[in-house]
Protein backbone atom coordinates (compact mmCIF):
# COMPACT_ATOMS: atom_id res chain seq x y z
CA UNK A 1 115.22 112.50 84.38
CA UNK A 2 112.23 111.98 85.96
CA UNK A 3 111.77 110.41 89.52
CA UNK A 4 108.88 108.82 91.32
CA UNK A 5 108.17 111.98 93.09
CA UNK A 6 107.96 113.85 90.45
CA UNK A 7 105.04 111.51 88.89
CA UNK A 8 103.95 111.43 92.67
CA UNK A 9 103.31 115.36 93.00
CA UNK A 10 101.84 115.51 89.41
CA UNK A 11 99.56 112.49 90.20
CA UNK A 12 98.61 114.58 92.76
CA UNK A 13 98.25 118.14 91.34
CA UNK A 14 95.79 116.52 88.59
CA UNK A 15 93.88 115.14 90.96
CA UNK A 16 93.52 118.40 93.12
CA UNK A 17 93.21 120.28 89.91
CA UNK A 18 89.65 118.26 88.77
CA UNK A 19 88.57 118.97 92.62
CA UNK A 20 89.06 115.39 93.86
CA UNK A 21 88.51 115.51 97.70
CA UNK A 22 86.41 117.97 97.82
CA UNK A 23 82.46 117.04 99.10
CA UNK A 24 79.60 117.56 96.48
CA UNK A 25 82.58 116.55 93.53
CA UNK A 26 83.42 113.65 91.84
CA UNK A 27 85.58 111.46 94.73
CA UNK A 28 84.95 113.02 97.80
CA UNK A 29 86.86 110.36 99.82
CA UNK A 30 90.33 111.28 97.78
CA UNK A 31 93.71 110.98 100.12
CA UNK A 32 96.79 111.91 98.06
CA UNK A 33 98.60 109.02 97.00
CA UNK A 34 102.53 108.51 98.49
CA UNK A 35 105.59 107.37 96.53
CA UNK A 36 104.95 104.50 97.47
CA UNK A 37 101.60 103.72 96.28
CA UNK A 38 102.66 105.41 92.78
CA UNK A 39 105.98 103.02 92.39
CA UNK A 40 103.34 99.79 93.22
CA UNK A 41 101.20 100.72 90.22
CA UNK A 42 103.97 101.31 88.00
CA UNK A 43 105.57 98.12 89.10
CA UNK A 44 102.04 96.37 88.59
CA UNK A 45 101.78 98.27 84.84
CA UNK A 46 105.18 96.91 84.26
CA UNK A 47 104.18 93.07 85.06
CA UNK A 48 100.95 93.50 83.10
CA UNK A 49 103.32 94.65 80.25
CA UNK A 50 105.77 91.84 81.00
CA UNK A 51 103.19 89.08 80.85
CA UNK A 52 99.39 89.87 79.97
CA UNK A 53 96.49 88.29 81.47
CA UNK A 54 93.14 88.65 81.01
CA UNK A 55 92.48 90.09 84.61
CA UNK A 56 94.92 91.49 86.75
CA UNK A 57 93.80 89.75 89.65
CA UNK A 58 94.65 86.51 88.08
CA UNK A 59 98.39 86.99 88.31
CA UNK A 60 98.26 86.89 92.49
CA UNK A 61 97.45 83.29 92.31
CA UNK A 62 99.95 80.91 92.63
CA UNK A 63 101.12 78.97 90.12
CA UNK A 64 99.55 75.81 91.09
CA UNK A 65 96.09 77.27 91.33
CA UNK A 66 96.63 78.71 87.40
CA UNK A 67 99.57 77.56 85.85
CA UNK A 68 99.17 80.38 83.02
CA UNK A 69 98.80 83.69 84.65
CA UNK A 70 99.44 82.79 88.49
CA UNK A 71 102.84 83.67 90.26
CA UNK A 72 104.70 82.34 93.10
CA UNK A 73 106.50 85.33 94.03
């Protein structure tokens, strides 16, 4: 079974592994990312899945301001 921290720490290790955070490479200003952060994007590739719009930023609108894409929740 895999957990969240296990996608967490290999997030992570990738990351480390192609020198992110490092000055002079490509994205100097890397942090690690927490379990946290990693269980929002799955959640947000989940909804995308769910119910695709164009742009993601169109389902945070509520659903009187698009009544296609936008969400009340």
């Amino acid at each position: 079974m895999v957990t969240i921290g296990d996608w967490t720490t290999y997030t992570n290790t990738r990351a480390l592994l192609a020198n992110a955070g490092k000055k002079g490479q490509l994205y100097p200003d890397f942090t690690p990312f927490s379990a946290v952060e990693v269980k929002h994007f799955i959640g947000l590739y989940i909804l995308q899945g769910l119910s695709p719009s164009p742009q993601v930023k169109m389902k945070f609108k509520p659903h009187h301001m698009d009544p296609i894409n936008g969400n009340d929740l």
